[in-house]
PDB file of N, CA and C in Angstrom:
ATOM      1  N   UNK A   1       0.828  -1.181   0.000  1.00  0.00           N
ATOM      2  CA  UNK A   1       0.000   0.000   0.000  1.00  0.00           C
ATOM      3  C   UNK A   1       0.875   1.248   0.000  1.00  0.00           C
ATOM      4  N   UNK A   2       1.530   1.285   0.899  1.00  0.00           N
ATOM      5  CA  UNK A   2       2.402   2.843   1.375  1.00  0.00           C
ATOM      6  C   UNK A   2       3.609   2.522   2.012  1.00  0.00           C
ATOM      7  N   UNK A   3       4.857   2.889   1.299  1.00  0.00           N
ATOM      8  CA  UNK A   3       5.828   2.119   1.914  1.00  0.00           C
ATOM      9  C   UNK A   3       6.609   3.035   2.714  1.00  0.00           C
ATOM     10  N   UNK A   4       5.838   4.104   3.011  1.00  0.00           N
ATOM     11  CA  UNK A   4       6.306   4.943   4.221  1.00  0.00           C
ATOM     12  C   UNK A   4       5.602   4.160   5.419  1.00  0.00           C
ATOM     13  N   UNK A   5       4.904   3.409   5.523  1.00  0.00           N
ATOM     14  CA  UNK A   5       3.938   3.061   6.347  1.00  0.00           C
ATOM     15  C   UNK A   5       4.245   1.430   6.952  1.00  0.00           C
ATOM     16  N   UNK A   6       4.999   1.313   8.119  1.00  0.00           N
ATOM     17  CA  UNK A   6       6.205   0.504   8.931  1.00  0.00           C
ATOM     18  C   UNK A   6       5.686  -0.612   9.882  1.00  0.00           C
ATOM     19  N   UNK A   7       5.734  -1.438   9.943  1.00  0.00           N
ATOM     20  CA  UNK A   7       5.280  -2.192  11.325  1.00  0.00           C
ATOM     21  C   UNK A   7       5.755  -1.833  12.223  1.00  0.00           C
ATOM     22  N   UNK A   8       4.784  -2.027  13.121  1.00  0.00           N
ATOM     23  CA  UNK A   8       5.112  -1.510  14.481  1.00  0.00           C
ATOM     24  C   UNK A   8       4.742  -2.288  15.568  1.00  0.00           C
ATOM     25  N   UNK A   9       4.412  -3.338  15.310  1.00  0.00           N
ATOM     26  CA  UNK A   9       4.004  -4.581  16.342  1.00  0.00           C
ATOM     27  C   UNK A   9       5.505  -5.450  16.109  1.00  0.00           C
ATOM     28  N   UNK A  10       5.383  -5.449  17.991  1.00  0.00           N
ATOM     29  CA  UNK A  10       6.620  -6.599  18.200  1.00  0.00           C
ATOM     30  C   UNK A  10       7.932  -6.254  17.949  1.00  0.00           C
ATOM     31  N   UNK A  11       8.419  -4.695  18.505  1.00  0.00           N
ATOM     32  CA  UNK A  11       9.685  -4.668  18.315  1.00  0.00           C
ATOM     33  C   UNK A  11       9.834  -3.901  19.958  1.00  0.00           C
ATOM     34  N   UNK A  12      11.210  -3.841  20.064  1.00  0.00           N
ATOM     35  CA  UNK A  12      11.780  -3.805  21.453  1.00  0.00           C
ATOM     36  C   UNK A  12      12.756  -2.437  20.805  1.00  0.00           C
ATOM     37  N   UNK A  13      12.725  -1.587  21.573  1.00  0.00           N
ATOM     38  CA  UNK A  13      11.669  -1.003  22.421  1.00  0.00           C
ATOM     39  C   UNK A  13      10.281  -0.771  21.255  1.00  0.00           C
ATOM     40  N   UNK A  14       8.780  -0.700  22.114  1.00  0.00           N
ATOM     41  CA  UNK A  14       7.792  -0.684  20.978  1.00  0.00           C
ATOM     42  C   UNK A  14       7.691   0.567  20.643  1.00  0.00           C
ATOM     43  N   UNK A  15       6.656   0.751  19.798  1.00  0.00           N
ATOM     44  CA  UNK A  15       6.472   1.869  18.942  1.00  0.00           C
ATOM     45  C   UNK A  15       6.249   3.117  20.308  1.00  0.00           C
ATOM     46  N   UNK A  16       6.159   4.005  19.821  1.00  0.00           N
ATOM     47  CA  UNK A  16       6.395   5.577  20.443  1.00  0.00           C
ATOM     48  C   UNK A  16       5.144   5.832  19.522  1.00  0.00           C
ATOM     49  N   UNK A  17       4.032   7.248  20.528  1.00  0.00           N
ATOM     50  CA  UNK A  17       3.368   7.658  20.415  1.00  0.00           C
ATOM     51  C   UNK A  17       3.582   8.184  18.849  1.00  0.00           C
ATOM     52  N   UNK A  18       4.873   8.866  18.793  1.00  0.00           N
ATOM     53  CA  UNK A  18       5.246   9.322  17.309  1.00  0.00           C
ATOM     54  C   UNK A  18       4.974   8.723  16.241  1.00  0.00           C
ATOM     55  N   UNK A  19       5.556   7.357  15.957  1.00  0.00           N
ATOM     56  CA  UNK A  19       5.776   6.739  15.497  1.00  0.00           C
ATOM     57  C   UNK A  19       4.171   6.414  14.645  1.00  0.00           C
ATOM     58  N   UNK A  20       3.285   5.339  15.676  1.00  0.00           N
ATOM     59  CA  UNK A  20       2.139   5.489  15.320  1.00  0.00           C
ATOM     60  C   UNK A  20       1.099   6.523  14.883  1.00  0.00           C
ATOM     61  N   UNK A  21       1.324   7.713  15.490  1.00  0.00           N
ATOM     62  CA  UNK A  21       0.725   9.307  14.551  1.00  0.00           C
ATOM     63  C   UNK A  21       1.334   9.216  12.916  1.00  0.00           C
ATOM     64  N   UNK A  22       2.730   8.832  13.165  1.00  0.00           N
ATOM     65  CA  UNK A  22       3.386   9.238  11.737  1.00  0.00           C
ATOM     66  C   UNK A  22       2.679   8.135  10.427  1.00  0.00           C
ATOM     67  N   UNK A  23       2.764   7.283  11.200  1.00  0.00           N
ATOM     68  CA  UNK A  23       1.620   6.312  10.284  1.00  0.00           C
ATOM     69  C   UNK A  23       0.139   6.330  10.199  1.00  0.00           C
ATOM     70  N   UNK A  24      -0.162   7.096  10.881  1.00  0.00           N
ATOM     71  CA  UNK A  24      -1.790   7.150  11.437  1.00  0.00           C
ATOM     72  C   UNK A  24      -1.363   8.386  10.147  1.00  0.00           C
ATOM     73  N   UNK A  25      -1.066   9.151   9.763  1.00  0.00           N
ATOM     74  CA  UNK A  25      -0.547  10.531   9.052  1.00  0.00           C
ATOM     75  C   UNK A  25      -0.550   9.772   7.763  1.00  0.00           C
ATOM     76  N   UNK A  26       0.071   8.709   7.684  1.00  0.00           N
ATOM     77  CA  UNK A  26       0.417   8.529   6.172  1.00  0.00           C
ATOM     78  C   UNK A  26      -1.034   7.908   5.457  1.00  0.00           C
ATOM     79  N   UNK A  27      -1.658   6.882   6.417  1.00  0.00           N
ATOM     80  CA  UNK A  27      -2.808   5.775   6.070  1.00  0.00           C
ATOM     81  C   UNK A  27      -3.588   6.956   5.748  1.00  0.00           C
ATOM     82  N   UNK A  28      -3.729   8.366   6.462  1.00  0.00           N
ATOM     83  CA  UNK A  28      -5.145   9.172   6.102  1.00  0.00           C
ATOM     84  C   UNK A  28      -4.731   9.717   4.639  1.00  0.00           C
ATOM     85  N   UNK A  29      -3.241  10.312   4.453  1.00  0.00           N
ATOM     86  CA  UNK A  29      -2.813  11.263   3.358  1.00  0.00           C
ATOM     87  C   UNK A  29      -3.073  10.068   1.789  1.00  0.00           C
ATOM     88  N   UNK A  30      -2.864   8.734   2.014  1.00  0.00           N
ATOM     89  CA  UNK A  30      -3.342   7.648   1.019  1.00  0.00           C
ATOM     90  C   UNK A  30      -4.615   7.639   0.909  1.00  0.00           C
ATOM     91  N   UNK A  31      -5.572   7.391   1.899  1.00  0.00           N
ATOM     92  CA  UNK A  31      -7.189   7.315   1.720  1.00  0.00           C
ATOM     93  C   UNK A  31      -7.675   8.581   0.937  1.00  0.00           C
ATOM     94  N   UNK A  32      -7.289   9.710   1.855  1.00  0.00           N
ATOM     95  CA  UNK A  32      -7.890  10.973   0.913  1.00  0.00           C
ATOM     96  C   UNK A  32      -6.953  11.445  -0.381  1.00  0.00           C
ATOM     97  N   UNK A  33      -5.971  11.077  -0.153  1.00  0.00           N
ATOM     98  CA  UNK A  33      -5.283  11.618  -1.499  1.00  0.00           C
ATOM     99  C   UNK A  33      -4.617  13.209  -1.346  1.00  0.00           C
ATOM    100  N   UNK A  34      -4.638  13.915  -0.493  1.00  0.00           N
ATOM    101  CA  UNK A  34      -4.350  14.666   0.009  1.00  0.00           C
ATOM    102  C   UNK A  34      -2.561  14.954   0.651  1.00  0.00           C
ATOM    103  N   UNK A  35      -1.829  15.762   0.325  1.00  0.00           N
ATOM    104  CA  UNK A  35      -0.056  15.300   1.198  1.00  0.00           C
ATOM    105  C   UNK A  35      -1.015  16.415   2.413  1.00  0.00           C
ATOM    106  N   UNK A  36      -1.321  17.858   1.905  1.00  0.00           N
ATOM    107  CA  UNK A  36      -1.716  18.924   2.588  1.00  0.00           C
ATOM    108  C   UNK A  36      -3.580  19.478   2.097  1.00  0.00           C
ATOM    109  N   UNK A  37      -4.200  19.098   3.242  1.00  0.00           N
ATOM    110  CA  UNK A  37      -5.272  19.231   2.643  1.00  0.00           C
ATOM    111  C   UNK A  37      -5.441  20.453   2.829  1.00  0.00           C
ATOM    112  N   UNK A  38      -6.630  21.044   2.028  1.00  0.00           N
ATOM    113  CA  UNK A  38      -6.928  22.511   2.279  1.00  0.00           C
ATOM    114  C   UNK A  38      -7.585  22.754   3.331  1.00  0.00           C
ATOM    115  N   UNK A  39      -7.618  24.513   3.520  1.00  0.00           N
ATOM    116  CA  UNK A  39      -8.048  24.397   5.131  1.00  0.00           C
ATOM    117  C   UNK A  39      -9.618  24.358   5.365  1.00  0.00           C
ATOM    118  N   UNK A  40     -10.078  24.002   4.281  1.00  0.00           N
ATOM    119  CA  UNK A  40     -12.150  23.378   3.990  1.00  0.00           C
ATOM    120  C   UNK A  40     -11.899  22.432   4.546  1.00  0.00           C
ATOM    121  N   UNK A  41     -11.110  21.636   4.208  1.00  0.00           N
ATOM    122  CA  UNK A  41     -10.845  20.010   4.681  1.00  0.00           C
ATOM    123  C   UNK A  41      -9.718  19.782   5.499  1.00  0.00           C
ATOM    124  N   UNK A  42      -9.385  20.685   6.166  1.00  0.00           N
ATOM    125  CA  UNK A  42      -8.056  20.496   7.343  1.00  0.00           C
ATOM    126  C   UNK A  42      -8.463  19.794   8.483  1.00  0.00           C
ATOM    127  N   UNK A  43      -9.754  20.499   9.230  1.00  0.00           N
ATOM    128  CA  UNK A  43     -10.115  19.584  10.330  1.00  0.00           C
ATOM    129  C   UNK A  43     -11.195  18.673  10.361  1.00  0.00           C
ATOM    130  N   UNK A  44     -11.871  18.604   9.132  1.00  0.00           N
ATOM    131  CA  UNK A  44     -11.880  16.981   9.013  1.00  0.00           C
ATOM    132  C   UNK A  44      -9.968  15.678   9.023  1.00  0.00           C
ATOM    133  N   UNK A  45      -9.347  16.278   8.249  1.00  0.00           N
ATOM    134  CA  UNK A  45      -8.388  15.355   7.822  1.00  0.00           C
ATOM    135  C   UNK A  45      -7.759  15.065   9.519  1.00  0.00           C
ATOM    136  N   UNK A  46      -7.606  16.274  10.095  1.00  0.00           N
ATOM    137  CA  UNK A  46      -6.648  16.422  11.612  1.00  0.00           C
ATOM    138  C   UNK A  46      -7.777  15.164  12.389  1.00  0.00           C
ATOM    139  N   UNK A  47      -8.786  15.247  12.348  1.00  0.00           N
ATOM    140  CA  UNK A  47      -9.801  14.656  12.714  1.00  0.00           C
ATOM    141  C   UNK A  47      -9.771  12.871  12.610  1.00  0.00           C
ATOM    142  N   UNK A  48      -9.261  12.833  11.266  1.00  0.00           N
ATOM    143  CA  UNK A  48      -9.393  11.323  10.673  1.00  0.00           C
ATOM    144  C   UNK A  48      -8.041  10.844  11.197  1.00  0.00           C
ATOM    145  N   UNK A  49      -6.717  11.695  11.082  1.00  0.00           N
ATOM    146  CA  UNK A  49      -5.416  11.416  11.803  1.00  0.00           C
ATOM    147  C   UNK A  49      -5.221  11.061  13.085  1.00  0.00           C
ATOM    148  N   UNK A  50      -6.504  11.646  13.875  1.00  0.00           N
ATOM    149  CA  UNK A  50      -6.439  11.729  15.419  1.00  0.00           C
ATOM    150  C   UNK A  50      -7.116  10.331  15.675  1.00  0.00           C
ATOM    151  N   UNK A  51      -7.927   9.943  15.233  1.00  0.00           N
ATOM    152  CA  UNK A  51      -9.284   8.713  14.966  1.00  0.00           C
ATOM    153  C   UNK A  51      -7.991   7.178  14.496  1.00  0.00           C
ATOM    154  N   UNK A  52      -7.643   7.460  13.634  1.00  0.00           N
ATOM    155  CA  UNK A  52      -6.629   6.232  12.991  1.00  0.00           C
ATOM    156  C   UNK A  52      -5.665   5.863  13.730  1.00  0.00           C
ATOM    157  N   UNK A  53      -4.936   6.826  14.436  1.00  0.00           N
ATOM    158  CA  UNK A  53      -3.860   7.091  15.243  1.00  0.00           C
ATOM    159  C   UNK A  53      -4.727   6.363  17.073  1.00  0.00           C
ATOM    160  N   UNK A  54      -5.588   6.788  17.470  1.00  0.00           N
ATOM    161  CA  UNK A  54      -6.628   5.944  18.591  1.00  0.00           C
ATOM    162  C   UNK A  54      -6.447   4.891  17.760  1.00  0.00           C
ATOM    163  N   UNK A  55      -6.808   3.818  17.334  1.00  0.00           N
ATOM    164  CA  UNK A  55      -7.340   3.036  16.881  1.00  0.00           C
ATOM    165  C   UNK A  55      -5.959   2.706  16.433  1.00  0.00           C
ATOM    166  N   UNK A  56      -4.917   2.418  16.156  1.00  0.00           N
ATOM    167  CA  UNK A  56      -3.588   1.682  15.653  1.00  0.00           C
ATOM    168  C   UNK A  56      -3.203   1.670  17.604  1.00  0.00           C
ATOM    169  N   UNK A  57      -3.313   2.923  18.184  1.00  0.00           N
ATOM    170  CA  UNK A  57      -2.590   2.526  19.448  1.00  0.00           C
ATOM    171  C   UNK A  57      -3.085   1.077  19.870  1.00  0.00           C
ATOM    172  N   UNK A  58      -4.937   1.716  20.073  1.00  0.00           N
ATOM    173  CA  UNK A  58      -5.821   0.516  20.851  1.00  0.00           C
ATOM    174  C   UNK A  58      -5.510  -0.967  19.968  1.00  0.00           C
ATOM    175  N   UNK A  59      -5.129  -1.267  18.894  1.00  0.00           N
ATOM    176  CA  UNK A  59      -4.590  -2.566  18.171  1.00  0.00           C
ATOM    177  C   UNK A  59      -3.295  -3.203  18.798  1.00  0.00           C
ATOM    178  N   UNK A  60      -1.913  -2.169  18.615  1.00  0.00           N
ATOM    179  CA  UNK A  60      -1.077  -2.651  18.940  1.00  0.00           C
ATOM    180  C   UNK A  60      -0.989  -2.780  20.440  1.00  0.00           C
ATOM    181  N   UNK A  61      -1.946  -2.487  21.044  1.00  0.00           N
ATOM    182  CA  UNK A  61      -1.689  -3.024  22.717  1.00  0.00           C
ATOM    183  C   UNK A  61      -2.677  -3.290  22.672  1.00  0.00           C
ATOM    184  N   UNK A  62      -3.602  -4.165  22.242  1.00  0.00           N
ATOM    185  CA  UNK A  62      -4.332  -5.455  22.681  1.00  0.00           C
ATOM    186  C   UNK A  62      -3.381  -6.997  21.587  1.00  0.00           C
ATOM    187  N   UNK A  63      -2.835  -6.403  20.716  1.00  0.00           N
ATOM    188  CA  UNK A  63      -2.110  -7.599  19.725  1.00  0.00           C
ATOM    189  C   UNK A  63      -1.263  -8.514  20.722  1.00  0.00           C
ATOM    190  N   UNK A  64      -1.231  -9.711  20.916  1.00  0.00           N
ATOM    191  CA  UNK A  64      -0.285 -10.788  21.390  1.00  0.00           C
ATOM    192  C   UNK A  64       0.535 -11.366  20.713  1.00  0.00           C
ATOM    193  N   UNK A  65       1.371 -12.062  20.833  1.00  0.00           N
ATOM    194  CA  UNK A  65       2.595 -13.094  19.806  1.00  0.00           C
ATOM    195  C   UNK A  65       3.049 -13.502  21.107  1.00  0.00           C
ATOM    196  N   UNK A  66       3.657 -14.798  20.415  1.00  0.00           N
ATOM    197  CA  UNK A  66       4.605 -15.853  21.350  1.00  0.00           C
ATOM    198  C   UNK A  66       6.286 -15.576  21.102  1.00  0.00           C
ATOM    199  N   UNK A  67       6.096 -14.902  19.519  1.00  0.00           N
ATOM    200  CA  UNK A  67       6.859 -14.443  18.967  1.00  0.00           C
ATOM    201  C   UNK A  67       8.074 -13.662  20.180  1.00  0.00           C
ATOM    202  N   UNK A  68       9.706 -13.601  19.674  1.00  0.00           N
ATOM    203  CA  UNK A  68      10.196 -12.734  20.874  1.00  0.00           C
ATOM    204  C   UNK A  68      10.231 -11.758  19.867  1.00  0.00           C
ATOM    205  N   UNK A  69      10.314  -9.985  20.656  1.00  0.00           N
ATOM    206  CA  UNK A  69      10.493  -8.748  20.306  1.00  0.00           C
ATOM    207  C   UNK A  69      11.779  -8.706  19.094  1.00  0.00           C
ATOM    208  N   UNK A  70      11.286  -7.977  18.143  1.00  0.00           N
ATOM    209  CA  UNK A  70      12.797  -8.138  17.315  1.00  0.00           C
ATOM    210  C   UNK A  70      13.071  -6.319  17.340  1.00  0.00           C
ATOM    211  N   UNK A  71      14.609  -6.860  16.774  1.00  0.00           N
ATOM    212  CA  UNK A  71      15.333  -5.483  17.200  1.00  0.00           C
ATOM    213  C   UNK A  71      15.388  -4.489  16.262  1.00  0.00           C
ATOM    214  N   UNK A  72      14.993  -3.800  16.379  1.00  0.00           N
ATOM    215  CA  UNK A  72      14.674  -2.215  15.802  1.00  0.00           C
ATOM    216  C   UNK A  72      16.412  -1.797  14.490  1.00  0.00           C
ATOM    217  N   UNK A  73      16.958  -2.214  15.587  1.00  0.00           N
ATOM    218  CA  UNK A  73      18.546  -2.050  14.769  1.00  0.00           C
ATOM    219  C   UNK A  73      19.024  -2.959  13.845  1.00  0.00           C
ATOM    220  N   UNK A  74      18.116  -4.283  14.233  1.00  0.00           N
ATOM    221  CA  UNK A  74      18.492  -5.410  13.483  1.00  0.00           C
ATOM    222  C   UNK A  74      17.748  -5.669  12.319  1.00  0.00           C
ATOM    223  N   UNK A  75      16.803  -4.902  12.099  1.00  0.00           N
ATOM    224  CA  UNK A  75      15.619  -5.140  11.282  1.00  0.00           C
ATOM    225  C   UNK A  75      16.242  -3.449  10.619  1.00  0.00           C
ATOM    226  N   UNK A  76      16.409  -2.271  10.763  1.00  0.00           N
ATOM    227  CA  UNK A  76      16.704  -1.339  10.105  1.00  0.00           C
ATOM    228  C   UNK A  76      17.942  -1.695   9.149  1.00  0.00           C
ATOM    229  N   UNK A  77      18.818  -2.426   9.532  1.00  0.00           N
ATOM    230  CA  UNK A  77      20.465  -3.439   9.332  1.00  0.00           C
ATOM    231  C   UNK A  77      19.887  -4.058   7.890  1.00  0.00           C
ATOM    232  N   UNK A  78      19.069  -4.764   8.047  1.00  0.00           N
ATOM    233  CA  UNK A  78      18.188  -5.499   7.059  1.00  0.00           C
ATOM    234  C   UNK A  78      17.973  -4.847   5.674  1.00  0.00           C
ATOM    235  N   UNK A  79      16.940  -3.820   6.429  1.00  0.00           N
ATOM    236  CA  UNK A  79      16.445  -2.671   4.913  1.00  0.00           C
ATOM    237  C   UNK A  79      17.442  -1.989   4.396  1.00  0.00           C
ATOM    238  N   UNK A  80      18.612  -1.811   5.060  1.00  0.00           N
ATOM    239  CA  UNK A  80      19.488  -0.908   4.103  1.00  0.00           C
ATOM    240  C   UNK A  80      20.504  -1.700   3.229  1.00  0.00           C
ATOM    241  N   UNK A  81      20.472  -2.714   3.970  1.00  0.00           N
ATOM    242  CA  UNK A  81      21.278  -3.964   3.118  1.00  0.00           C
ATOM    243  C   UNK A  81      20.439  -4.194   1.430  1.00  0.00           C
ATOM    244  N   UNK A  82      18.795  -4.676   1.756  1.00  0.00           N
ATOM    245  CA  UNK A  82      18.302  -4.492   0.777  1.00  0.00           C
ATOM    246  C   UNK A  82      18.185  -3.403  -0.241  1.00  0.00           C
ATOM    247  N   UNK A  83      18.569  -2.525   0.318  1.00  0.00           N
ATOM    248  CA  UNK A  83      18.093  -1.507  -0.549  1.00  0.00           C
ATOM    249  C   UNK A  83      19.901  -1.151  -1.062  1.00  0.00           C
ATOM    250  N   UNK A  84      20.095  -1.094  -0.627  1.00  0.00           N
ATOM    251  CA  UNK A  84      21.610  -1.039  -1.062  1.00  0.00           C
ATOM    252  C   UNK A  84      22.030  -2.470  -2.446  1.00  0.00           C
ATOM    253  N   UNK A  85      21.373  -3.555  -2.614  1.00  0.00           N
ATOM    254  CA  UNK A  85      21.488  -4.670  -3.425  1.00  0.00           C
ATOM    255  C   UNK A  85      20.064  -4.156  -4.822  1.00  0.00           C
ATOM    256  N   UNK A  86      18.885  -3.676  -3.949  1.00  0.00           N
ATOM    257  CA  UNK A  86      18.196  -2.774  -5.204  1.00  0.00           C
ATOM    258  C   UNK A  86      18.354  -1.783  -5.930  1.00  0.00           C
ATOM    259  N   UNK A  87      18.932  -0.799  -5.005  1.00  0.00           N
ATOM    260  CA  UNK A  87      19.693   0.210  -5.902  1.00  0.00           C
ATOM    261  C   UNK A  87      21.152   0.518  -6.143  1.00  0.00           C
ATOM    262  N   UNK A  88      21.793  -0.695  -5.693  1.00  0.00           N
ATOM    263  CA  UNK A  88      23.195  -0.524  -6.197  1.00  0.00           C
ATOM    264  C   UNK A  88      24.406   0.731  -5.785  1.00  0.00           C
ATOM    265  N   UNK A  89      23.672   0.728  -4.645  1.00  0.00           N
ATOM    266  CA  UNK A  89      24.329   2.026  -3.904  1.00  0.00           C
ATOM    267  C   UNK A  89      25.251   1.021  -2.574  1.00  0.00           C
ATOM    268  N   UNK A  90      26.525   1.347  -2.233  1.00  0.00           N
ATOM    269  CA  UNK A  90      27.322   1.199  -0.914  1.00  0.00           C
ATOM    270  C   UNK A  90      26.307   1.686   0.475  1.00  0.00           C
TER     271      UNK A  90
END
């Protein structure tokens, strides 16, 4: 869907209030189509950000796994490796 848009279940340390807004930010700016909506439609959009953003918190702290926490550094280690083999960059 949006590849600004990150998992956030099951990592050590977990997601930060930030974190989940910043994605709660991206899921609304995809639905409406909007990067900056106008200010007719500003506080609806602030509205739908605030709503998505509740609702990803209330998910990721009711979500369970047996799974152990994976590491934030070890999993960032990962993507740049990949992306470094996709785009051919050091």
């Amino acid at each position: 869907m949006c590849r600004n848009i990150k998992t956030l279940f099951n990592f050590d340390p977990p997601a930060t209030p930030e974190e989940v807004r910043a994605a709660s930010l991206q899921f609304v700016r995809k639905l409406s189509g909007f990067t900056r909506p106008s200010s007719a439609n500003e506080a609806a959009f602030e509205l739908a950000v605030e709503r998505v953003t509740e609702a990803a918190s209330e998910l990721l702290a009711s979500l369970v796994t047996k799974a152990p926490p994976r590491d934030r550094e070890i999993v960032a280690a990962r993507a740049r490796e990949r992306n470094a083999f996709r785009f051919g960059r050091d």
